[in-house]
Protein backbone atom coordinates (compact mmCIF):
# COMPACT_ATOMS: atom_id res chain seq x y z
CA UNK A 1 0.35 91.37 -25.11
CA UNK A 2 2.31 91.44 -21.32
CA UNK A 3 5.32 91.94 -20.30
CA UNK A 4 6.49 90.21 -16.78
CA UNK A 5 6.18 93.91 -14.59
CA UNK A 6 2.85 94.98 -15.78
CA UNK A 7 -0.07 92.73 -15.78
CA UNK A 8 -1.89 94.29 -19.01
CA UNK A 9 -1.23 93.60 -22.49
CA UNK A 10 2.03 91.94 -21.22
CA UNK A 11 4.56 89.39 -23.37
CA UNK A 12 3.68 86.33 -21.42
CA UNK A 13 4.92 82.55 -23.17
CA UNK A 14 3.27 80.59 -25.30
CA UNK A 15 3.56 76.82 -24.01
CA UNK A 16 6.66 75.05 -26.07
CA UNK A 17 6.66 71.90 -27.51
CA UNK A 18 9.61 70.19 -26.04
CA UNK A 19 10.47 66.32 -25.64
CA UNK A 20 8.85 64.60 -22.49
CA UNK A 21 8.68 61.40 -21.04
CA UNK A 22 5.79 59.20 -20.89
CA UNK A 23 6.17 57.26 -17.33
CA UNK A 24 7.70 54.87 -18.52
CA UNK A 25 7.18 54.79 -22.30
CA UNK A 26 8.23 55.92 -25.55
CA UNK A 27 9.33 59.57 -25.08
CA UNK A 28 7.00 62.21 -26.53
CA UNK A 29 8.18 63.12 -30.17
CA UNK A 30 9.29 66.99 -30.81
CA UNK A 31 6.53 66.11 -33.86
CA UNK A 32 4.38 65.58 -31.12
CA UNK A 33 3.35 61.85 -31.37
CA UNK A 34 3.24 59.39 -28.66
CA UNK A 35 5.34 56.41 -28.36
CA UNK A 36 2.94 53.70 -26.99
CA UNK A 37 3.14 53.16 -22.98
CA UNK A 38 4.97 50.19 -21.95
CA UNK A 39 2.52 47.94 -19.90
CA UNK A 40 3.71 44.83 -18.27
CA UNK A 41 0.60 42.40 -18.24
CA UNK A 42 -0.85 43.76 -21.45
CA UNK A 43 -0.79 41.02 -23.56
CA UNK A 44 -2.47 38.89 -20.61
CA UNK A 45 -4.98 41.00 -19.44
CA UNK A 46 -6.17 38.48 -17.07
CA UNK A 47 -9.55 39.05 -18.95
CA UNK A 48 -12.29 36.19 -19.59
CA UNK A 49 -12.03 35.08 -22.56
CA UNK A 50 -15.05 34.56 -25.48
CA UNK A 51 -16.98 31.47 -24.44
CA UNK A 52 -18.78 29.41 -27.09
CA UNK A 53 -20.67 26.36 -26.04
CA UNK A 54 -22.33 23.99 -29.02
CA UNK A 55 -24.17 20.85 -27.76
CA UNK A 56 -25.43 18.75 -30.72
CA UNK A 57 -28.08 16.29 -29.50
CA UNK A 58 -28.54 13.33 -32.23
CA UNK A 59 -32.41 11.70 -32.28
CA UNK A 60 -31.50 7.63 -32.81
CA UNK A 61 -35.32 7.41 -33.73
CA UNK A 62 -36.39 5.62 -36.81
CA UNK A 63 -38.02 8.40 -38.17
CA UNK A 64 -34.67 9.96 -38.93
CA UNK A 65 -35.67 13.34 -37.63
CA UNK A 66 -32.56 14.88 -35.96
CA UNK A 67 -32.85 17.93 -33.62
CA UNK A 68 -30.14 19.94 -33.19
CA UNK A 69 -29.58 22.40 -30.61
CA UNK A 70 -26.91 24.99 -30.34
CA UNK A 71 -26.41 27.53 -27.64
CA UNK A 72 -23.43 30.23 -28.13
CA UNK A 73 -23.23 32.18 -25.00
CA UNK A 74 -20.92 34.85 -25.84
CA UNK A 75 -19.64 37.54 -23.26
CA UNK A 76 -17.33 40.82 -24.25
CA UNK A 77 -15.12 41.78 -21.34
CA UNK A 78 -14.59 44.91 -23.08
CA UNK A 79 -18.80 45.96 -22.98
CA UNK A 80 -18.55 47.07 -19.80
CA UNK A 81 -15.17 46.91 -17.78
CA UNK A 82 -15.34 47.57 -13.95
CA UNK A 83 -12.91 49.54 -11.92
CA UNK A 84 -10.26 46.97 -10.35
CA UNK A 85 -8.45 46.89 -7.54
CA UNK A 86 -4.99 49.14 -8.45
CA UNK A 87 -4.11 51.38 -11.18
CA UNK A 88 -1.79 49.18 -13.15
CA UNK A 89 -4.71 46.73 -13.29
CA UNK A 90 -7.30 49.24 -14.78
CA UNK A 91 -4.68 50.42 -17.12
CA UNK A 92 -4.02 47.28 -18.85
CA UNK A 93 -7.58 46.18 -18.80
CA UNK A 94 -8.50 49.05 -20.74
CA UNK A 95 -5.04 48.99 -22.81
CA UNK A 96 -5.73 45.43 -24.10
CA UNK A 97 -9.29 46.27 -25.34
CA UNK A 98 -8.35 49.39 -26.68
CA UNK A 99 -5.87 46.85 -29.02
CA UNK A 100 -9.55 45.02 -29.63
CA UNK A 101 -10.82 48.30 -30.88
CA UNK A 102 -13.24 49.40 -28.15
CA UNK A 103 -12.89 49.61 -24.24
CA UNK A 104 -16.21 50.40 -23.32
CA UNK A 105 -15.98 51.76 -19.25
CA UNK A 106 -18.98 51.14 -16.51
CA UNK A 107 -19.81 53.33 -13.87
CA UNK A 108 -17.22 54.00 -11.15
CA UNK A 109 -13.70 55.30 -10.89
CA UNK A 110 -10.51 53.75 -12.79
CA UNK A 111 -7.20 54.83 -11.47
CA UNK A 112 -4.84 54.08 -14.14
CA UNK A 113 -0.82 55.05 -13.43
CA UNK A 114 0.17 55.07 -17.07
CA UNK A 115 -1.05 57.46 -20.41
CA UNK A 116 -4.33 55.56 -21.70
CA UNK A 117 -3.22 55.68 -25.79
CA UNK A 118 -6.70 55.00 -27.66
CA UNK A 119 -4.60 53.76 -31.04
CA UNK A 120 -6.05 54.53 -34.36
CA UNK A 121 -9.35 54.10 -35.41
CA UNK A 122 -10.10 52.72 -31.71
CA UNK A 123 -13.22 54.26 -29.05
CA UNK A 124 -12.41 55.08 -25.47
CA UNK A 125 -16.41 54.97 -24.54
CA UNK A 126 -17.08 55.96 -21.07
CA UNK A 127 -20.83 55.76 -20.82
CA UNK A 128 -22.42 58.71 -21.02
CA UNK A 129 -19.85 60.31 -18.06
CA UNK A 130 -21.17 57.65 -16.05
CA UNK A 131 -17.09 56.58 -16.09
CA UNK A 132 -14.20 58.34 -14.42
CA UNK A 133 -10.36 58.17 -16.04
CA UNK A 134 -8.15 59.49 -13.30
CA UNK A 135 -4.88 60.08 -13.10
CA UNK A 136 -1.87 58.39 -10.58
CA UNK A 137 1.23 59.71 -12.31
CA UNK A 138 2.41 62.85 -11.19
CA UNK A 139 5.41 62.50 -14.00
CA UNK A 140 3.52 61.64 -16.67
CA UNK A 141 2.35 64.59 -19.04
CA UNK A 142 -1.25 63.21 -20.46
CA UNK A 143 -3.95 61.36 -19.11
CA UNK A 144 -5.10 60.12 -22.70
CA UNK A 145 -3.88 60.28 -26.19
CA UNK A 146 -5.92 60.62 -29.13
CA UNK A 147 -4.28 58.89 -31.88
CA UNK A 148 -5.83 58.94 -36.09
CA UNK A 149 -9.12 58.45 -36.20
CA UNK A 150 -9.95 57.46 -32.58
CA UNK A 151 -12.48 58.91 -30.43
CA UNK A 152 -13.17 59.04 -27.02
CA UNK A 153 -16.88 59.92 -25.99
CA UNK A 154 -18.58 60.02 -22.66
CA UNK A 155 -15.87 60.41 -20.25
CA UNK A 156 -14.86 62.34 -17.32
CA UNK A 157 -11.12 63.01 -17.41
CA UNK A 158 -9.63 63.79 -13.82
CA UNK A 159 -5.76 65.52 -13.66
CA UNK A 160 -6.51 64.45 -10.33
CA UNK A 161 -3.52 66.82 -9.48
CA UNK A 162 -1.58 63.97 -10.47
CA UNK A 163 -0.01 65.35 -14.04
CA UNK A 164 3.08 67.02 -15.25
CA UNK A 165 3.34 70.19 -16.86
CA UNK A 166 6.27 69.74 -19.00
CA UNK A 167 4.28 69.94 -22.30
CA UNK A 168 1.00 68.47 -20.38
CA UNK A 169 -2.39 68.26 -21.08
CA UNK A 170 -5.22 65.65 -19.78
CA UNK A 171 -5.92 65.03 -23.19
CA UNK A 172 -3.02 65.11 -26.32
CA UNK A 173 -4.66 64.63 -29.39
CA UNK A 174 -2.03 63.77 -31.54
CA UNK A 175 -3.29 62.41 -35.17
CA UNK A 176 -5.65 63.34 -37.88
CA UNK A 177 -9.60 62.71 -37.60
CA UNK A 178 -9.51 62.40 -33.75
CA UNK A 179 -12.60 62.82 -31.91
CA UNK A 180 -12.86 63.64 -28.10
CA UNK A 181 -17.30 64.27 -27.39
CA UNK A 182 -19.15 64.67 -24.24
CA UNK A 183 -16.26 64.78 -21.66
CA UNK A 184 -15.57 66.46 -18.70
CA UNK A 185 -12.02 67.55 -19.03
CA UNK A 186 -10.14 68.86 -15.64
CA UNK A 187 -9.05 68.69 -12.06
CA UNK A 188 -11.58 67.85 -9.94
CA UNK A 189 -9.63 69.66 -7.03
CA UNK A 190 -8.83 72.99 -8.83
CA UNK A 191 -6.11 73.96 -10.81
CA UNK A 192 -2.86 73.43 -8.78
CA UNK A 193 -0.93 76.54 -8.45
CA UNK A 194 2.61 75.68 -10.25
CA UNK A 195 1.49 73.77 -12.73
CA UNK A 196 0.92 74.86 -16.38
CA UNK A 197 -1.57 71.95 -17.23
CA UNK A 198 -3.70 72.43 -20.09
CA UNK A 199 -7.23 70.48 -21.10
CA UNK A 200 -6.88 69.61 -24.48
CA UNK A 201 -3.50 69.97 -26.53
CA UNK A 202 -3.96 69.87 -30.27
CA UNK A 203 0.37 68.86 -30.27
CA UNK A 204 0.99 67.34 -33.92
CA UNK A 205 2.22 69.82 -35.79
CA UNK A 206 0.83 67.68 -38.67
CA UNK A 207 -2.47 66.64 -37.55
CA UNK A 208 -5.88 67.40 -39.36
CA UNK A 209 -9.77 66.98 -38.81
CA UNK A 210 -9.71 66.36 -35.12
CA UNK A 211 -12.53 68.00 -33.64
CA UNK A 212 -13.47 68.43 -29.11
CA UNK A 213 -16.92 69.12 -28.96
CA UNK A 214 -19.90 69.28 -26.33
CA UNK A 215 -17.49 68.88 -23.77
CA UNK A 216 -16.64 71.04 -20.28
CA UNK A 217 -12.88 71.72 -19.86
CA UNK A 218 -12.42 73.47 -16.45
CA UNK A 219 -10.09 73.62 -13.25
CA UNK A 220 -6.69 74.37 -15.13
CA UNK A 221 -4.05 76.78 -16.38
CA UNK A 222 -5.22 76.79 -19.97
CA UNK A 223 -7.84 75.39 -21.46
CA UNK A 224 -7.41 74.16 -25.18
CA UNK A 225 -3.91 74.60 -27.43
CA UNK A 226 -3.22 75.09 -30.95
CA UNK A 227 0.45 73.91 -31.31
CA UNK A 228 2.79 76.28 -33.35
CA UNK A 229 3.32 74.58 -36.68
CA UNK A 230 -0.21 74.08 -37.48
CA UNK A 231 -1.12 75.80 -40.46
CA UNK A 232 -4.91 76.80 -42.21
CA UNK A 233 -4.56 73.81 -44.16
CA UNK A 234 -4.29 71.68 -40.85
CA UNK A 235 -7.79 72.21 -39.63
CA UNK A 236 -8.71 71.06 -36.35
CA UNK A 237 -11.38 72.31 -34.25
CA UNK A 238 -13.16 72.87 -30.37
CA UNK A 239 -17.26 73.51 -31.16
CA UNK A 240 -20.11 73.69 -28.76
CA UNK A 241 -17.93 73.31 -25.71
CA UNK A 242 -17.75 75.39 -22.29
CA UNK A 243 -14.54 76.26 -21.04
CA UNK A 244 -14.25 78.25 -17.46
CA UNK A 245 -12.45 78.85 -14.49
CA UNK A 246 -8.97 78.67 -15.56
CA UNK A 247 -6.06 80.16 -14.12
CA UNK A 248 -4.68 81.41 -17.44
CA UNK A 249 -5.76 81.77 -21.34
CA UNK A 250 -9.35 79.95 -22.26
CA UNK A 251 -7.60 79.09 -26.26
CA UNK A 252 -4.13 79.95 -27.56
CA UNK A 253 -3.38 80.35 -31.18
CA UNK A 254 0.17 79.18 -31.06
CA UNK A 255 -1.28 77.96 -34.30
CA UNK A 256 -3.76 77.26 -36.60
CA UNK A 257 -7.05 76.05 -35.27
CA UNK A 258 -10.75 76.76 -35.36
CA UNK A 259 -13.13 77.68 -32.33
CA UNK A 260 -16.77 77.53 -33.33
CA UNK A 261 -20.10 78.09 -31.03
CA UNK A 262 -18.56 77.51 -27.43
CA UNK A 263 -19.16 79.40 -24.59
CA UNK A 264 -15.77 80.54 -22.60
CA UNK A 265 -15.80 82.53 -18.62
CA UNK A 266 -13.87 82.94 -16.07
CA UNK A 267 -10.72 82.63 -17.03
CA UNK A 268 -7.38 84.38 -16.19
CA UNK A 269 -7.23 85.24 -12.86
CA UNK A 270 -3.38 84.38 -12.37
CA UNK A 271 -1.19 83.48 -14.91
CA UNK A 272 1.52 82.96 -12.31
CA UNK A 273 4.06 85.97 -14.13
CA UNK A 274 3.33 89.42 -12.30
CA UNK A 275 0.56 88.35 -11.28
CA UNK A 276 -0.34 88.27 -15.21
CA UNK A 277 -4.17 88.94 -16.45
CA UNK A 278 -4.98 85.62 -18.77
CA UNK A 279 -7.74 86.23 -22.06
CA UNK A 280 -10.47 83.78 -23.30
CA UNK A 281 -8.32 84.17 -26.52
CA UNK A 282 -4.65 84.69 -26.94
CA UNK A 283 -2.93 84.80 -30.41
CA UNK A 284 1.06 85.83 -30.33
CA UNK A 285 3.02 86.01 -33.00
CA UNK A 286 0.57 83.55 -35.44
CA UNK A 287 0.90 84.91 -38.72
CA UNK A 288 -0.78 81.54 -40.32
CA UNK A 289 -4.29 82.72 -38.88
CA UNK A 290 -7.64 81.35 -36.84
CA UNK A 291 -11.35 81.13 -37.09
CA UNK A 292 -12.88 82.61 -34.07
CA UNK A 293 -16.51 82.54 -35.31
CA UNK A 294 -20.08 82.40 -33.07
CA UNK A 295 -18.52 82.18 -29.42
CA UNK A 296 -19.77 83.63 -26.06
CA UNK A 297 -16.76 85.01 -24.42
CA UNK A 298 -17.26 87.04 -21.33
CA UNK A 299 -16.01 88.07 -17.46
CA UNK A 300 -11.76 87.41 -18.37
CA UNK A 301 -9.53 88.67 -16.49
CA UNK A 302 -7.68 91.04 -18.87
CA UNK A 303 -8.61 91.78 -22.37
CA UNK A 304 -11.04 89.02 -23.57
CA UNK A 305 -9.49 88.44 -27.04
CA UNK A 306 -5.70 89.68 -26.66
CA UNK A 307 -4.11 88.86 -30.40
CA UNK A 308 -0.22 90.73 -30.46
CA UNK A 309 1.64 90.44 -33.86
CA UNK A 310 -1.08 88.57 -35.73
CA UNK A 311 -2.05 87.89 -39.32
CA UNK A 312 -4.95 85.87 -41.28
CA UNK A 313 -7.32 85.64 -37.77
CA UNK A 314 -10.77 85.74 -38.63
CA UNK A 315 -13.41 86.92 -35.68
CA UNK A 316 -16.79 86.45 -36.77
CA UNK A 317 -20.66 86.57 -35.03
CA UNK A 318 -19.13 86.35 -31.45
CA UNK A 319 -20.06 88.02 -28.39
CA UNK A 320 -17.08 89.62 -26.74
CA UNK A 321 -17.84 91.44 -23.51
CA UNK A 322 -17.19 92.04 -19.93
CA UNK A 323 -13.40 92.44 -19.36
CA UNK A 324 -11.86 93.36 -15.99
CA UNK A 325 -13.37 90.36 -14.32
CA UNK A 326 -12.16 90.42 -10.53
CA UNK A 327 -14.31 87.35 -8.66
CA UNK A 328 -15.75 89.51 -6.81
CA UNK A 329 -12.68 91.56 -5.65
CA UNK A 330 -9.95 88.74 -5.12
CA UNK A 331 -8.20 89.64 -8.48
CA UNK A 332 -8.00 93.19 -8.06
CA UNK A 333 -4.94 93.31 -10.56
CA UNK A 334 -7.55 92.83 -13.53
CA UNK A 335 -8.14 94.92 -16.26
CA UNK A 336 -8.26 94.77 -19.84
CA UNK A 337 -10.47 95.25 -23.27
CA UNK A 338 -12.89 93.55 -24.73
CA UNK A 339 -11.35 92.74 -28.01
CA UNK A 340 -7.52 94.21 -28.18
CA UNK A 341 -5.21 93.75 -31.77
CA UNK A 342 -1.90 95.43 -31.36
CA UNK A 343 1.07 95.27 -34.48
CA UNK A 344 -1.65 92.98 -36.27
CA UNK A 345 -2.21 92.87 -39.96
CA UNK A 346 -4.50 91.41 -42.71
CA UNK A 347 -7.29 90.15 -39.92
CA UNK A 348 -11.23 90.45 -40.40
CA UNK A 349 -13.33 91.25 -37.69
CA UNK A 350 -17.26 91.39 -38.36
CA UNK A 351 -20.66 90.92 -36.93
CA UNK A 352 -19.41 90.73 -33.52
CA UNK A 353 -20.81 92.70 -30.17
CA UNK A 354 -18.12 93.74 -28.53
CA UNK A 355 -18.75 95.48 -24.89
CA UNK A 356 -16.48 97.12 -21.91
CA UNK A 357 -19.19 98.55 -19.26
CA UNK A 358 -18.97 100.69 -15.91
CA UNK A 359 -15.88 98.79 -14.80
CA UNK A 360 -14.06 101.45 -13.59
CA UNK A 361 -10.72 98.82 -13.10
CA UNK A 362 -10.82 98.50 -16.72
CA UNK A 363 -9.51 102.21 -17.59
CA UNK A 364 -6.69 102.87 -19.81
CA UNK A 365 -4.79 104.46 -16.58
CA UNK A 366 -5.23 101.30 -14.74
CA UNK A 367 -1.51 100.11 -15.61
CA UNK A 368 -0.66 103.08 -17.87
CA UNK A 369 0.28 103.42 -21.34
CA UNK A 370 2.73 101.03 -21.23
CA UNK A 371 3.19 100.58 -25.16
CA UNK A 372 3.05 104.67 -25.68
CA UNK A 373 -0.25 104.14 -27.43
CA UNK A 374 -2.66 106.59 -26.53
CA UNK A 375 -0.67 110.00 -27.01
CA UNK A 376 1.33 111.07 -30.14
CA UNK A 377 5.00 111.11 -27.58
CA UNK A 378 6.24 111.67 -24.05
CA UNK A 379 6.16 115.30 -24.95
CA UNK A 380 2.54 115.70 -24.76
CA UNK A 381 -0.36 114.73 -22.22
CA UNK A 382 -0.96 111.30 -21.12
CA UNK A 383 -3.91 109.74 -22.97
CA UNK A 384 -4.33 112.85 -25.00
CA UNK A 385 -5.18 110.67 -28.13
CA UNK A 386 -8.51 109.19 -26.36
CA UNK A 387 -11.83 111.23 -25.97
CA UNK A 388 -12.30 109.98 -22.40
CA UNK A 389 -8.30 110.70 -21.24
CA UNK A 390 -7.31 108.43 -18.89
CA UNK A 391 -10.82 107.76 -17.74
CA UNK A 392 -11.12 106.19 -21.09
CA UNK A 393 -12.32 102.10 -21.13
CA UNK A 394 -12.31 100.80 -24.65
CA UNK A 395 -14.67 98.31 -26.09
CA UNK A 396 -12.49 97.34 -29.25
CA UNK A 397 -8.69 99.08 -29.97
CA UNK A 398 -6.58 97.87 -33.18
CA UNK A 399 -2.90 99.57 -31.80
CA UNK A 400 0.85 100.11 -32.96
CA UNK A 401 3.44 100.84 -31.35
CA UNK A 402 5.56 103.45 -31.66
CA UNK A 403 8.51 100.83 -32.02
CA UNK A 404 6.77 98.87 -34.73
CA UNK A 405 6.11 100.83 -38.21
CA UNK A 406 4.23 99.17 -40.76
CA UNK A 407 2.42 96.58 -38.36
CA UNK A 408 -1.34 97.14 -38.16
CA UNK A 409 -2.31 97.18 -41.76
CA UNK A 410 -4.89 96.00 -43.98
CA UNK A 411 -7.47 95.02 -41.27
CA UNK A 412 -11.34 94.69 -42.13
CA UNK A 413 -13.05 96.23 -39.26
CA UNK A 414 -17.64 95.58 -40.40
CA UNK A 415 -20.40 95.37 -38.73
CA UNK A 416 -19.70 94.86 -35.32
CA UNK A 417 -21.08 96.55 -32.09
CA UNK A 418 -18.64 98.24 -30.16
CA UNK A 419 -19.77 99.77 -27.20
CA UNK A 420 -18.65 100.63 -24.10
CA UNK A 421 -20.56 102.75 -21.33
CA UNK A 422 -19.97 104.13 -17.90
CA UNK A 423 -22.19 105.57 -15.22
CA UNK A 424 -20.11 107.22 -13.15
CA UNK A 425 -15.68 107.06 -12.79
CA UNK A 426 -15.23 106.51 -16.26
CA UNK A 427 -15.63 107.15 -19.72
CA UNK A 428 -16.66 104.68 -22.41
CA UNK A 429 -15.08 104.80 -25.97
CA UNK A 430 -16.74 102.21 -28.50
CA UNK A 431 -13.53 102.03 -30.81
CA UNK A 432 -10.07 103.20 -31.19
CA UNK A 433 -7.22 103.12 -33.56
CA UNK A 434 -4.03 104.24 -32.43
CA UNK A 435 -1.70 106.71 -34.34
CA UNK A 436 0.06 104.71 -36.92
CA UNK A 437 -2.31 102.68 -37.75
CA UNK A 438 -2.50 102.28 -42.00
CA UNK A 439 0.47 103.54 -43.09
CA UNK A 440 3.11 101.03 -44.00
CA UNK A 441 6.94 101.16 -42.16
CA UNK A 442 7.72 104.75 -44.10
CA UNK A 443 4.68 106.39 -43.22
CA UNK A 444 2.83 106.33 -45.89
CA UNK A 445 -1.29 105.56 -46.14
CA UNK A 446 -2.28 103.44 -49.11
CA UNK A 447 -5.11 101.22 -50.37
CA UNK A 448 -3.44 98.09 -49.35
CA UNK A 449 -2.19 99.30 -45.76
CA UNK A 450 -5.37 101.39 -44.61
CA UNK A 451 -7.37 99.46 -42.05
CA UNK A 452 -11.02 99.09 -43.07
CA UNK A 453 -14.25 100.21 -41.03
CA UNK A 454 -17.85 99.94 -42.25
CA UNK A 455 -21.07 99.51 -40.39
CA UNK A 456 -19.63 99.27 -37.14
CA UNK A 457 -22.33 100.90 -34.92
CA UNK A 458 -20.72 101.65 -31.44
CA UNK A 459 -24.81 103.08 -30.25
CA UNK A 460 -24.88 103.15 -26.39
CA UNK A 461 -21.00 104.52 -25.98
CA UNK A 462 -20.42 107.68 -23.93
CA UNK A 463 -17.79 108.30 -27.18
CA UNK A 464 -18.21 106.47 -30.42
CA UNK A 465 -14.87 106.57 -31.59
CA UNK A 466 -11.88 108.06 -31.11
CA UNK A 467 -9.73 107.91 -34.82
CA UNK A 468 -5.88 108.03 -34.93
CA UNK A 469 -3.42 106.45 -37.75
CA UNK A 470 -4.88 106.69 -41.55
CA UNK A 471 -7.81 104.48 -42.30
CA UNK A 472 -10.43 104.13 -44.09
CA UNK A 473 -14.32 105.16 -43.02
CA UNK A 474 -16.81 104.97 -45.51
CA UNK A 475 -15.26 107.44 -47.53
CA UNK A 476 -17.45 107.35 -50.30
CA UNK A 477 -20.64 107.55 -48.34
CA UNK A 478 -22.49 110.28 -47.30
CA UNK A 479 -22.91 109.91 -43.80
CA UNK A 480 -25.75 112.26 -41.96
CA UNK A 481 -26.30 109.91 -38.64
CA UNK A 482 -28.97 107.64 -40.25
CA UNK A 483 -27.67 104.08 -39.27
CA UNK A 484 -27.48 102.14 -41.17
CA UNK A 485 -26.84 103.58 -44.27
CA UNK A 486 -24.48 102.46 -47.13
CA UNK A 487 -21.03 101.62 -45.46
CA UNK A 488 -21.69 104.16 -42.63
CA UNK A 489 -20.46 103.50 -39.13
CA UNK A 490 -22.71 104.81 -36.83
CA UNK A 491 -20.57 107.83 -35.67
CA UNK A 492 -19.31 108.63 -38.97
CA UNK A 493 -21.09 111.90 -39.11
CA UNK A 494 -19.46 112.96 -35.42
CA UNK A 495 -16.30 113.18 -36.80
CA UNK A 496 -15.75 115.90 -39.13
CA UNK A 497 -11.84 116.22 -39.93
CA UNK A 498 -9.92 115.35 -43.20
CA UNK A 499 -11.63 111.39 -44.12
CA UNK A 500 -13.38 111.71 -40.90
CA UNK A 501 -10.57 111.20 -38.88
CA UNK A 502 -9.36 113.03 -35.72
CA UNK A 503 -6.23 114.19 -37.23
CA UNK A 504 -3.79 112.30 -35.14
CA UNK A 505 -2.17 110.14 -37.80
CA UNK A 506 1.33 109.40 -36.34
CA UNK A 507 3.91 109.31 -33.95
């Protein structure tokens, strides 16, 4: 979580849904559906039309035998449409055989000036990415819409630059049981600086079953949007897709969505607020949840999942490493954790690896304790709380703030790999929970509030753990070092206070 002076952990907005024009058409609902563009020339497409020749040829011979033959030549203009020669042409080529049910596009380049709508039930087919859709309308905010049940497969999908922000994605998917497969989803030129474009924009709040898969989104601000208002029962899904070099967040949780086997980098450099340190994954205030489950998420600018006032998020079987990203020294504001939770309750994290190594940019001190997390007040010495001080990088940290009682309860914290190692200039610490942690807003630890770690083995870390709040560590386990054993962590035996905890329990 950011706030706009400090580019770490800072409040930074989530993209609003608000109501935009279409160039031209309907205006863009605030339920997030798309009034059709108006297209002068679409109902006469100047198309060919279907041919159908049938010659009869009548033998007058006596022996009665009559040969017949019939030739149907029959051509679909839609099979394989070629660019033409202006913008407004290629859009209502492709509008009127989208209205057929299939606009099928050949190699080569359409311009179009207006928002291609692929209606329900309809395919956008752009041959294997032999076909490029790009973009001539610098006021409109989508380059395609996905309506119920359509799909669009094949395609390369050029912002060209040529997009607005105001709500904007190349690709709104706006129904139920959309599909959008093997595209190539960005700006060809680079992300434009000004311009909060995303790739894909999942913006009914309604909308269910739509899935983007083995696609590349890349050259934006953000990469792929869960609207706010989607809910767990509203399941729509990006799977087996990369997603790098974005100026800002690789996914946002504004709500409910699922991200399954993709592989995010790169991402975060600038998100034009401080400058502000983007994540691969950024969940604010989503209480209705996410399934984060079998990723590869590495080299983000800041913290590579950054969740703030969370519930119901579910982080399973990824790989979560490499925060602090800097390309190579031109973002030298970057610095973060691999997998940060802060005020966040009822989430389960397991079977993850989750690594911060020998960045020395990534230390706590980097920015400072800017949410008064890592000491029990101002009274005592910075970073006092962590093992490492303020040398102290952090694979994995569940946080409260001092401000917010009661807010990081009931997490399940199993089997993961937390690790974090320096050579030299700083001090790895596998896992950390901040003082408050599992008590509820009175101070008080109980079953329901403690937060939950088992098996977690953070082997490699110059310090395992480091243990404030109340929670819960294998307590009923005897834990002598052997890993794994029972519902041991790893380091449970290193830690020898009351439960196993550093006694630092609150603020």
């Amino acid at each position: 979580m950011r706030d706009s002076t400090v580019p770490n952990m800072v409040s930074r907005s989530l993209p609003l849904l608000v109501v935009a024009a279409c160039g031209g058409g309907d205006l863009l609902s605030a339920e997030g559906g798309a009034g059709r563009p108006s297209d002068s020339g679409q109902a006469d497409s100047g198309l060919p039309r279907h041919d159908t020749d049938a010659d009869a040829d009548a033998d007058s011979d006596t022996d009665a035998d009559t040969d017949t033959d019939t030739d149907t030549g029959t051509v679909d203009p839609c099979a394989a449409l070629a660019p033409l020669a202006t913008a407004a042409d290629n859009h209502a080529a492709i509008t009127a055989c989208l209205a057929l049910g299939r606009a099928t596009l050949g190699a080569g380049t359409f311009d179009v000036n207006n928002t291609v709508v692929v209606p329900p039930g309809a395919t956008l087919d752009g041959s294997g990415r032999a076909a490029t859709l790009r973009a001539q309308m610098p006021s409109v905010n989508s380059l395609v819409t996905v309506q119920d049940g359509a799909t669009v497969t094949g395609m390369v999908l050029d912002a060209n630059q040529a997009l607005s922000d105001s709500n904007g994605a190349v690709v709104h998917v706006t129904g139920s049981g959309a599909t959008v497969s093997d595209c190539w989803v960005g700006n060809a030129n680079g992300h434009a600086t000004g311009v909060a474009l995303a790739g894909v924009y999942f913006i009914s709040d309604t909308g269910s079953g739509s899935v983007v898969k083995d696609s590349e989104i890349t050259g934006l601000f953000y990469g792929v949007i869960f609207r706010d208002g989607l809910d767990a029962s509203e399941v729509n899904t990006v799977q087996s897709s990369t997603i790098h070099d974005l100026a800002c967040d690789g996914v946002t949780f504004a709500g409910y969505g699922e991200m399954v086997g993709n592989t995010v980098y790169r991402v975060g450099s600038d998100c034009e607020n401080g400058p502000i340190p983007g994540a691969t994954v950024y969940g604010l205030y989503n209480t209705v949840g996410a399934r984060i489950d079998s990723n590869t998420l590495y080299d983000t600018c800041g913290n590579v999942v950054d969740l703030d006032t969370v519930s119901n998020f579910e982080i399973t079987g990824n790989e979560i490493r490499d925060p602090g990203y800097t390309w190579d020294g031109a973002a030298p504001w970057c610095s973060g954790q691999a997998l940060m939770m802060i005020d966040s309750s009822s989430n389960i994290v397991t079977g993850n690896v989750i690594v911060s190594n020998d960045r020395v940019n990534n230390r706590v001190d980097y920015y400072g304790d800017i949410h008064g997390v890592y000491r029990k007040s101002s009274s005592y010495a910075a970073y006092s709380d962590l093992g490492g001080g303020a040398d102290s990088v952090i694979a994995f940290a569940l946080l409260q703030r001092p401000s917010e009682p009661g807010t990081a309860t009931g997490n399940i914290i199993d089997a993961n790999e937390p690790r974090a190692a320096c050579g030299s200039g700083c001090t790895g610490v596998g896992y950390y929970s901040s003082r408050g942690t599992g008590l509820d807003s009175a101070g008080v630890a109980s079953e329901s509030t403690m937060n939950y770690y088992s098996r977690n083995n953070p082997y490699g870390s110059n310090i395992g753990s480091s243990r404030c709040g109340f929670n819960w560590y294998a307590w009923d386990d005897t834990c002598d070092g052997t890993f794994p054993s029972g519902q041991c962590n790893g380091d449970d035996h290193q830690h020898t206070g009351f439960l196993r905890q550093d006694g630092c329990e609150d603020y």
